[in-house]
Protein backbone atom coordinates (compact mmCIF):
# COMPACT_ATOMS: atom_id res chain seq x y z
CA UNK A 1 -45.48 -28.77 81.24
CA UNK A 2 -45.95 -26.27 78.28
CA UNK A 3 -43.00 -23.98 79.70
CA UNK A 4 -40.65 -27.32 79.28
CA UNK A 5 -42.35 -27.70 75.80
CA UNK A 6 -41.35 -24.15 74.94
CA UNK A 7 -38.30 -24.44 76.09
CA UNK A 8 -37.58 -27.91 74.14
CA UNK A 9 -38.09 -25.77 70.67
CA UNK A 10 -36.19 -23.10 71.68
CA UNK A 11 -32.80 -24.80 72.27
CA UNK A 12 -32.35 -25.85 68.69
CA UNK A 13 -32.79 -22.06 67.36
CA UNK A 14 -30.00 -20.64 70.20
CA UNK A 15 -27.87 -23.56 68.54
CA UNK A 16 -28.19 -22.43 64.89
CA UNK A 17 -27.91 -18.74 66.13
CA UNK A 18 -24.61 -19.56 67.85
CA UNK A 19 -23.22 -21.44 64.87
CA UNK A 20 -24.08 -18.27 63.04
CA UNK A 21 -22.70 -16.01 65.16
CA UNK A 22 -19.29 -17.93 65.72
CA UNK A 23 -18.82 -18.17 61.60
CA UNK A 24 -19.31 -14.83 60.82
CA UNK A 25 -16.86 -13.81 63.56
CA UNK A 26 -14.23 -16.09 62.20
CA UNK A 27 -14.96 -14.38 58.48
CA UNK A 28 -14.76 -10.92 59.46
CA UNK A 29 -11.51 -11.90 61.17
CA UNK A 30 -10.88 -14.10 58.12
CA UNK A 31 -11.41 -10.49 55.96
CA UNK A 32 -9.40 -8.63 58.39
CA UNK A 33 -6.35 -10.66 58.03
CA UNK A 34 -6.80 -10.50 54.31
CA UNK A 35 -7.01 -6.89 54.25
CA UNK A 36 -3.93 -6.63 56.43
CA UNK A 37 -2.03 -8.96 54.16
CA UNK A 38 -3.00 -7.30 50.65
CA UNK A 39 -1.18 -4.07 52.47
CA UNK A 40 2.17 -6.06 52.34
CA UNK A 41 2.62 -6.19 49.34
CA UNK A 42 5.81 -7.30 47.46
CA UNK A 43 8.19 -4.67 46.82
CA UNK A 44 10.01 -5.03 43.19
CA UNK A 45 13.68 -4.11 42.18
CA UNK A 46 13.69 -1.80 39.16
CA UNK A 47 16.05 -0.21 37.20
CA UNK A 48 15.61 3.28 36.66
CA UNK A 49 16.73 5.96 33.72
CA UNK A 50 16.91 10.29 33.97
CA UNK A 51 14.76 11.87 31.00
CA UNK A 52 17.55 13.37 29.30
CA UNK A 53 17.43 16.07 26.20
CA UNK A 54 19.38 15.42 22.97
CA UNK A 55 19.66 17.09 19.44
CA UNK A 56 17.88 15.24 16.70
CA UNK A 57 17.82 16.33 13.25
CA UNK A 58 14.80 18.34 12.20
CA UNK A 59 12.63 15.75 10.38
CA UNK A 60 8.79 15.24 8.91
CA UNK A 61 6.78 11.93 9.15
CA UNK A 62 4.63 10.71 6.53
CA UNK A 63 2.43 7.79 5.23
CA UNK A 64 2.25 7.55 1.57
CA UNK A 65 2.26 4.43 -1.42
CA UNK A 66 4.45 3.50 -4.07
CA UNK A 67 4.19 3.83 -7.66
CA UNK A 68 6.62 3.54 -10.92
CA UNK A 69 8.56 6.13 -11.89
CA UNK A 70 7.00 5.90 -15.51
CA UNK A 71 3.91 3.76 -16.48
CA UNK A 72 2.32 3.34 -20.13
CA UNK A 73 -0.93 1.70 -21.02
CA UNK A 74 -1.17 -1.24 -23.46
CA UNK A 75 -3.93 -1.16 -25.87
CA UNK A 76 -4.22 -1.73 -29.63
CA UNK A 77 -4.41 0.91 -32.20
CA UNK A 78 -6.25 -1.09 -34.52
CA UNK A 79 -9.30 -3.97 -34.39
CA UNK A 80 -8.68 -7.46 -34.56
CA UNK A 81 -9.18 -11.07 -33.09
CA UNK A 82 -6.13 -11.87 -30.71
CA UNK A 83 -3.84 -14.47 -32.11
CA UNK A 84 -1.12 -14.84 -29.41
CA UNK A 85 0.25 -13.03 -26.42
CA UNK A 86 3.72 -13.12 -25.42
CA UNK A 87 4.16 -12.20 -22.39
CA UNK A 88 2.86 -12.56 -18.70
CA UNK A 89 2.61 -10.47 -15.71
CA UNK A 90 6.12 -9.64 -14.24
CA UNK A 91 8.12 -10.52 -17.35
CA UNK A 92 10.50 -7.89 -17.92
CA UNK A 93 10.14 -6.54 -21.49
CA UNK A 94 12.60 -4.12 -23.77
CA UNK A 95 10.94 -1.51 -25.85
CA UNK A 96 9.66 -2.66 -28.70
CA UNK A 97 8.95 -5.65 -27.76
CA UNK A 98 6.10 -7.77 -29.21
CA UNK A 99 3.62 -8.50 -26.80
CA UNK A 100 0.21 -9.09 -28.24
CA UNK A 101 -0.54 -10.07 -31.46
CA UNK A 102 -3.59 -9.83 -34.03
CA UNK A 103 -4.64 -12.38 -36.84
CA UNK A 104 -3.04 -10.00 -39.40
CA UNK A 105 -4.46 -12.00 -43.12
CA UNK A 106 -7.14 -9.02 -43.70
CA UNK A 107 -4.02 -6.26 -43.13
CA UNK A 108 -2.11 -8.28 -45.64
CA UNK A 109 -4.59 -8.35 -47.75
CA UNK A 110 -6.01 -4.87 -47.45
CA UNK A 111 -1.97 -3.98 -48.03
CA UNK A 112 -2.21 -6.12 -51.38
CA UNK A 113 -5.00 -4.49 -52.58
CA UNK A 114 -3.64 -0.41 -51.69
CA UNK A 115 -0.66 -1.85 -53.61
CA UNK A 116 -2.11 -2.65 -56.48
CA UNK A 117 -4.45 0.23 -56.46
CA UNK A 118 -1.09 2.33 -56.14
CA UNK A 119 0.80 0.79 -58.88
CA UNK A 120 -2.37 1.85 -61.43
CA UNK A 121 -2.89 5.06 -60.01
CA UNK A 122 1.42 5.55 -61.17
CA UNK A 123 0.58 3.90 -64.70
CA UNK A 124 -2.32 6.16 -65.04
CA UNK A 125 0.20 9.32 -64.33
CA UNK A 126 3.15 7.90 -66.29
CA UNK A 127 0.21 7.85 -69.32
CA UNK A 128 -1.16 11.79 -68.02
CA UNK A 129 2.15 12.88 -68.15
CA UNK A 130 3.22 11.70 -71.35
CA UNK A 131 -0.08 13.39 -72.97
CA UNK A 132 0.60 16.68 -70.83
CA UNK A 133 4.15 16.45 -72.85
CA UNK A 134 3.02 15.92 -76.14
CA UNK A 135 -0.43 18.52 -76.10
CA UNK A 136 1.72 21.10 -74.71
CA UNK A 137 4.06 20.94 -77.45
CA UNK A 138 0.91 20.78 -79.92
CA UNK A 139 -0.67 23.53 -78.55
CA UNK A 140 1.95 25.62 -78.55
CA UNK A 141 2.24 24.99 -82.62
CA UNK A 142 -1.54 25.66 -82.15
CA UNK A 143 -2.56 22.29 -83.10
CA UNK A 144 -4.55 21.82 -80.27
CA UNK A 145 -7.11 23.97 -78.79
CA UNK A 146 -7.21 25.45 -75.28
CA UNK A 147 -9.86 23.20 -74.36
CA UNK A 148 -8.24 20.01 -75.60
CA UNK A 149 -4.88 21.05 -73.62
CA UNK A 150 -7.18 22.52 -70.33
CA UNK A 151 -8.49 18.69 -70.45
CA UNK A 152 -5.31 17.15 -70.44
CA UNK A 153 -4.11 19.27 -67.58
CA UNK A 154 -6.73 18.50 -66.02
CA UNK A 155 -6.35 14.85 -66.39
CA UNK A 156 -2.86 15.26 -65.55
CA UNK A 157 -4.23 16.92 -62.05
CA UNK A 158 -5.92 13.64 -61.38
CA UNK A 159 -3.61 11.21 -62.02
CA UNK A 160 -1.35 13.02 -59.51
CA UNK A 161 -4.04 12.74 -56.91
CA UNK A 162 -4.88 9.35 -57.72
CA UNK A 163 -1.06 8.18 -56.86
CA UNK A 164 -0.93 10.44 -53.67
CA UNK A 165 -4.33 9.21 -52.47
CA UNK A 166 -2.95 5.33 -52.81
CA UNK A 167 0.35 6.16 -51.62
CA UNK A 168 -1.41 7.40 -48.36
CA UNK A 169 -3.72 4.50 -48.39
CA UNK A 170 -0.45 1.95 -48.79
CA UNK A 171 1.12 3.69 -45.83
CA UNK A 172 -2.09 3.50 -43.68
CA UNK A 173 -2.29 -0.38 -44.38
CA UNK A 174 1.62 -1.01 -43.50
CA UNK A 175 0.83 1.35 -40.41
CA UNK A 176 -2.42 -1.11 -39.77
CA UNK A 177 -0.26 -4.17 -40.45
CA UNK A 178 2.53 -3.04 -37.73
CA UNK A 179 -0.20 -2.41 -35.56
CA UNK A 180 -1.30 -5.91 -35.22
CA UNK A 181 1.65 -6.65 -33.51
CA UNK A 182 1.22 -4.89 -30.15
CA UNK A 183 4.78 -3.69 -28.87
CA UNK A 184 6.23 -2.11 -25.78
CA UNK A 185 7.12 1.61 -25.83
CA UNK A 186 9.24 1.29 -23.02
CA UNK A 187 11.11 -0.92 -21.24
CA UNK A 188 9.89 -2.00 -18.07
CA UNK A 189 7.69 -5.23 -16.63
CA UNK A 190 4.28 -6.23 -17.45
CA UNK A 191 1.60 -5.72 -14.94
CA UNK A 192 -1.99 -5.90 -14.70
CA UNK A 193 -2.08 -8.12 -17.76
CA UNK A 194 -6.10 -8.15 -19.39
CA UNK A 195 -5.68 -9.94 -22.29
CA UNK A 196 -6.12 -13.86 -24.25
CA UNK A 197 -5.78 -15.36 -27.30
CA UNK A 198 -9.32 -15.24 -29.28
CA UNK A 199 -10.40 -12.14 -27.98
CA UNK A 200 -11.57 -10.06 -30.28
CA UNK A 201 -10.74 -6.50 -29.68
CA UNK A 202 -11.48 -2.95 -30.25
CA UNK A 203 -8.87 -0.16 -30.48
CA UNK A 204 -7.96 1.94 -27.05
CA UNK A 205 -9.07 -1.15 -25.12
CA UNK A 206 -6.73 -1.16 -21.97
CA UNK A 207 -4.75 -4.97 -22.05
CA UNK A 208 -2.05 -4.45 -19.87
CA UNK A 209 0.45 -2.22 -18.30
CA UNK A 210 4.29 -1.86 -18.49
CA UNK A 211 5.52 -0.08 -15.75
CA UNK A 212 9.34 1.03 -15.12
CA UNK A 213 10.49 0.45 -11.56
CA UNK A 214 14.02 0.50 -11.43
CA UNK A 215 13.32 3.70 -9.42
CA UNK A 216 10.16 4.57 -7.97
CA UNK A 217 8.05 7.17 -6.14
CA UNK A 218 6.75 7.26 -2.97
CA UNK A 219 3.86 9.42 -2.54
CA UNK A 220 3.31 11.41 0.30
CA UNK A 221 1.18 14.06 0.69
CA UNK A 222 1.96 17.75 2.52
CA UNK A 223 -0.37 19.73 4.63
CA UNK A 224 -0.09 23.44 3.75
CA UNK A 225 1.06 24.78 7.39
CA UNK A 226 4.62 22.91 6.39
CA UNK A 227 4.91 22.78 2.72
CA UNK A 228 7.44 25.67 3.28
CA UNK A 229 9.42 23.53 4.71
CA UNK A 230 9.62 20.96 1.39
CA UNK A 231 12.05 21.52 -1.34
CA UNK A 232 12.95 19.53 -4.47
CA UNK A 233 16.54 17.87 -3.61
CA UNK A 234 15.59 16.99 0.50
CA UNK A 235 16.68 14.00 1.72
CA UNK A 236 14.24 11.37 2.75
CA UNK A 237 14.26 7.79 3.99
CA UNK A 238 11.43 5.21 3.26
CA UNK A 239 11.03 2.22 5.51
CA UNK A 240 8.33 -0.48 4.64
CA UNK A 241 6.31 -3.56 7.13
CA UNK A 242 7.62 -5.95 4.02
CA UNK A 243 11.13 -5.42 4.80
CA UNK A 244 11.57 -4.31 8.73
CA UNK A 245 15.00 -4.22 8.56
CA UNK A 246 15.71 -2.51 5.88
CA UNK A 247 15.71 1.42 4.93
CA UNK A 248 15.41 2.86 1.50
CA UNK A 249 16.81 6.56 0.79
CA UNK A 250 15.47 8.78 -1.99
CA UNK A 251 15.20 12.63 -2.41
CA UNK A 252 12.33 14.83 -2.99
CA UNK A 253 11.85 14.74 -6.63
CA UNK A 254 8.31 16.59 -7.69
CA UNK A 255 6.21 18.60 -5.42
CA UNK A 256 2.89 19.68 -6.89
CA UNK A 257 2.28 23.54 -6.60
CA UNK A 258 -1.52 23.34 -6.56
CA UNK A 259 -3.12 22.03 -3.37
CA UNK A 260 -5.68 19.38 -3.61
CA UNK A 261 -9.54 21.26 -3.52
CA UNK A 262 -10.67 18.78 -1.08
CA UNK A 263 -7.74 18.21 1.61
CA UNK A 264 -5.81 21.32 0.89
CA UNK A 265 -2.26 18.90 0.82
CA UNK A 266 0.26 19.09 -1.95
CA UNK A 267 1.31 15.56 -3.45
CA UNK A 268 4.32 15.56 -3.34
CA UNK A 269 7.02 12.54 -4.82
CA UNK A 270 9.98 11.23 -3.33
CA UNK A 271 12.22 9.63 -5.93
CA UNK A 272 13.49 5.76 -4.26
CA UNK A 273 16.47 3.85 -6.35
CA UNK A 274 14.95 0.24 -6.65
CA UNK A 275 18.29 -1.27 -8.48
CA UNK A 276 17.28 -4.55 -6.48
CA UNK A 277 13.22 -4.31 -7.33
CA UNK A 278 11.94 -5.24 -3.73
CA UNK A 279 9.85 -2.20 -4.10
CA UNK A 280 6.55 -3.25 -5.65
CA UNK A 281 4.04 -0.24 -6.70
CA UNK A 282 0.77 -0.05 -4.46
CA UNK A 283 2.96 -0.60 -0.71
CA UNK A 284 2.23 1.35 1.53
CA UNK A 285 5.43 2.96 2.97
CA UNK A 286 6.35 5.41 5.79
CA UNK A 287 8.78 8.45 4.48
CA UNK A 288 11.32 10.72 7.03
CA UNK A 289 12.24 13.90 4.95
CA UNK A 290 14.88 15.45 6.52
CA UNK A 291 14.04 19.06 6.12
CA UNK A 292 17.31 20.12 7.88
CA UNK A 293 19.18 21.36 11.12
CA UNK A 294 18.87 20.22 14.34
CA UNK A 295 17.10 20.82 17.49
CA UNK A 296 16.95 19.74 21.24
CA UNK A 297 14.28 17.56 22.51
CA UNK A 298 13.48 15.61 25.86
CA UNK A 299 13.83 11.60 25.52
CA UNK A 300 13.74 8.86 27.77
CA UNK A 301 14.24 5.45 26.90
CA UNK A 302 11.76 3.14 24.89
CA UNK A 303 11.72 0.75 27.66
CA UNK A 304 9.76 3.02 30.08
CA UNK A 305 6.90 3.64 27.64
CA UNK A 306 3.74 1.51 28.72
CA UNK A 307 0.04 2.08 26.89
CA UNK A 308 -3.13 1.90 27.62
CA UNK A 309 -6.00 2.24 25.04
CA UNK A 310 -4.17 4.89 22.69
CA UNK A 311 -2.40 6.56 25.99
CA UNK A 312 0.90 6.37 26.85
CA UNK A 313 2.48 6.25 30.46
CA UNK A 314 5.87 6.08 31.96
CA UNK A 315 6.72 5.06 35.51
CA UNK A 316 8.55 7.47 37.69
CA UNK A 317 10.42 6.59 40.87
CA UNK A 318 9.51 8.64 43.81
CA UNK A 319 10.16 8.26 47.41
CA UNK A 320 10.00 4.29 47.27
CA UNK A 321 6.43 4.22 44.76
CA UNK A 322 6.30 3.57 41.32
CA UNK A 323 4.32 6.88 40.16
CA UNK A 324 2.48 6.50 36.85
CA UNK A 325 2.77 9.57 34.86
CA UNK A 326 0.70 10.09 31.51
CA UNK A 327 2.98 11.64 28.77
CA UNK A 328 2.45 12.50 24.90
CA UNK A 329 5.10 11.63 22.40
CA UNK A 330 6.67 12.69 18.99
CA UNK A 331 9.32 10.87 17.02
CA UNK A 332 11.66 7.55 18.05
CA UNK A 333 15.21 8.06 17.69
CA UNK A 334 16.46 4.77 17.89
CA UNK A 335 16.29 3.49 21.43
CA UNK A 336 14.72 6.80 22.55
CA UNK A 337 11.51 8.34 22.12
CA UNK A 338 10.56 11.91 22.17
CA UNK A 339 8.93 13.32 25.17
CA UNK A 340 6.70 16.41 24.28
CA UNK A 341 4.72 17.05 27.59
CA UNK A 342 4.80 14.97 30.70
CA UNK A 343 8.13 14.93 32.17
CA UNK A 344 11.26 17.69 32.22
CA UNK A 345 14.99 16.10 32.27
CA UNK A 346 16.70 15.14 35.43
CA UNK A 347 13.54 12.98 36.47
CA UNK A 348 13.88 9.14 37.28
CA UNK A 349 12.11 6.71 34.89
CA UNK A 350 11.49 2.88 35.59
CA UNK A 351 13.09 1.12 32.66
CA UNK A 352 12.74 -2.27 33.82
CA UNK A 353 8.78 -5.07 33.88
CA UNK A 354 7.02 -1.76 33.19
CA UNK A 355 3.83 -3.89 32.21
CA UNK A 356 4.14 -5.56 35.67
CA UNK A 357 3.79 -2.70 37.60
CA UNK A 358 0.68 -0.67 39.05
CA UNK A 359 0.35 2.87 40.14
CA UNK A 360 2.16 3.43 43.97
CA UNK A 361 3.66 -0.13 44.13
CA UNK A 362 6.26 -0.14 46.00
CA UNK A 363 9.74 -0.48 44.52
CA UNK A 364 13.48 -0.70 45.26
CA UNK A 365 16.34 0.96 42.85
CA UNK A 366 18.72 -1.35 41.83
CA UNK A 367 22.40 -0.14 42.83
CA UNK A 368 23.52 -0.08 39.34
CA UNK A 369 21.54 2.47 37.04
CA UNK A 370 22.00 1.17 33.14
């Protein structure tokens, strides 16, 4: 009786062993089948390019930012509450025009008074003079004594620098009364524009700038191991992210000779016609300088270039595989990039769902190479 009981309990564990046993076999076989699947995997058509060399004009890459050719700071030569202001940023201004101007009553006034002070100062001479006449004929006749006539010179002496003293002072109060009307010394548009009516100012105060950009500068600077290479009169082109499809040209205009103490780079200026003023000072810009002649580098189509984190890759075709290659590159010629190390010509590059692609798939060449 207790060997039936034992064996009662023990056919419902054999069961739920079994059960085990027969669903891992089917999921190892399961696995099995998915391995062998995953190994057929799908092969792709590509099209494929040969890394090729070509001659490509010697040039230099830079980053650098705009700014005007010329440039003067606004600010008022004299003191004096702000009683209107002409103009506003981006208004294009002549020289000499008005663009700020002071309550000018006290320069009036102060101009009134030197007048006046002036005009006594010349009735006080006209009066020395005629004495000067008449003691120097009186002391020649020795009517007068040499101290009477040393006084009248010397009153004569005055009188003269009474009138120059308020002619000065009349010229300094029409110079003051010019100056209260703030003008432009240059043609150009107004920028940066600090300035509002009823503000009371102080002379040299900075209110705004006008700037001349109908040509500008970009500003690059040049390490010393290729400033050699820089000469006032290169060609240069300057592209910008604000206008992709569009290319500026300038020329090197100023190069400095003295090398910055901290980076050891020479600014240097490239000189940008801006006829059409699209180019704003403060963009950023990237400049070609075409230092001249030509030599041969390998390329191979943009298409083929892939990245990954900073690196760049091309595809090569080899024996049926798509074999990922790491390569470093230099400039873009147009449709081509420059291939520095990484492949040689006459090699095979994929040119076609580069992104798609993983190292060793397998792949099939496309009759027609573009």
């Amino acid at each position: 009786m207790k060997h039936k009981w034992k064996l009662f309990l023990l056919i419902p564990i054999v069961t739920v062993l079994a059960f085990v046993l027969l669903q891992s076999e089917g999921y190892f076989a399961s696995g099995k089948n998915n391995d062998d699947n995953s190994g057929n995997s799908v092969v792709q058509t590509v099209v494929v390019k040969e890394v090729s060399k070509t001659k490509i004009e010697n040039i230099i890459s830079l980053t650098g930012t705009l700014e005007p050719q010329k440039e003067a700071s606004i600010s008022p030569k004299v003191g004096g509450k702000v009683n209107r202001v002409a103009v506003e940023n981006g208004n294009r201004v002549s020289a000499g025009k008005a663009l700020v101007f002071l309550e000018d009553t006290d320069f009036k006034n102060a101009l009134n008074l030197n007048h006046a002070t002036l005009q006594k100062a010349e009735a006080a001479l006209t009066k020395a003079q005629s004495d000067h006449e008449r003691f120097s004929y009186l002391h020649k006749q020795g009517a007068v004594s040499d101290k009477d006539f040393e006084d009248v010179k010397t009153a004569l002496a005055m009188a003269e620098a009474d009138v120059s003293s308020a002619t000065a002072a009349v010229s300094s109060a029409e110079e003051a009364l010019r100056s209260a009307t703030i003008s432009a010394p240059m043609g150009g548009v107004v920028a940066n524009r600090n300035v509002n009516v009823g503000q009371v100012l102080s002379p040299g105060v900075p209110l705004m700038t006008v700037a001349d950009i109908s040509s500008v500068y970009a500003v690059v600077n040049i390490k010393q191991e290729i400033i050699s290479q820089i000469k006032p009169g290169l060609k240069a082109s300057v592209a910008l992210d604000s206008y992709p499809d569009k290319t500026f040209t300038g020329v090197v205009d100023i190069i400095n000779p003295i090398a910055s103490k901290s980076s050891r780079v020479f600014e240097t200026k490239i000189k940008v016609d801006n006829k059409d003023g699209l180019l704003k000072p403060g963009m950023f810009a990237k400049v070609e300088i075409k230092t001249g002649g030509a030599e041969e580098v390998t390329v191979v189509s943009r298409d083929a270039l892939t990245d990954r984190e900073g690196l760049y890759f091309v595809f090569m075709a080899r024996d049926g595989k798509a074999v990922r290659q790491q390569v470093k590159i230099g400039r873009i010629i147009n449709q081509l990039v420059e291939i520095k190390t990484g492949l040689v010509p006459g090699q095979k590059v994929i040119v076609t769902n580069v992104n798609k692609l993983k190292d060793q798939d397998s792949i099939s060449i496309a009759d027609k190479e573009e």
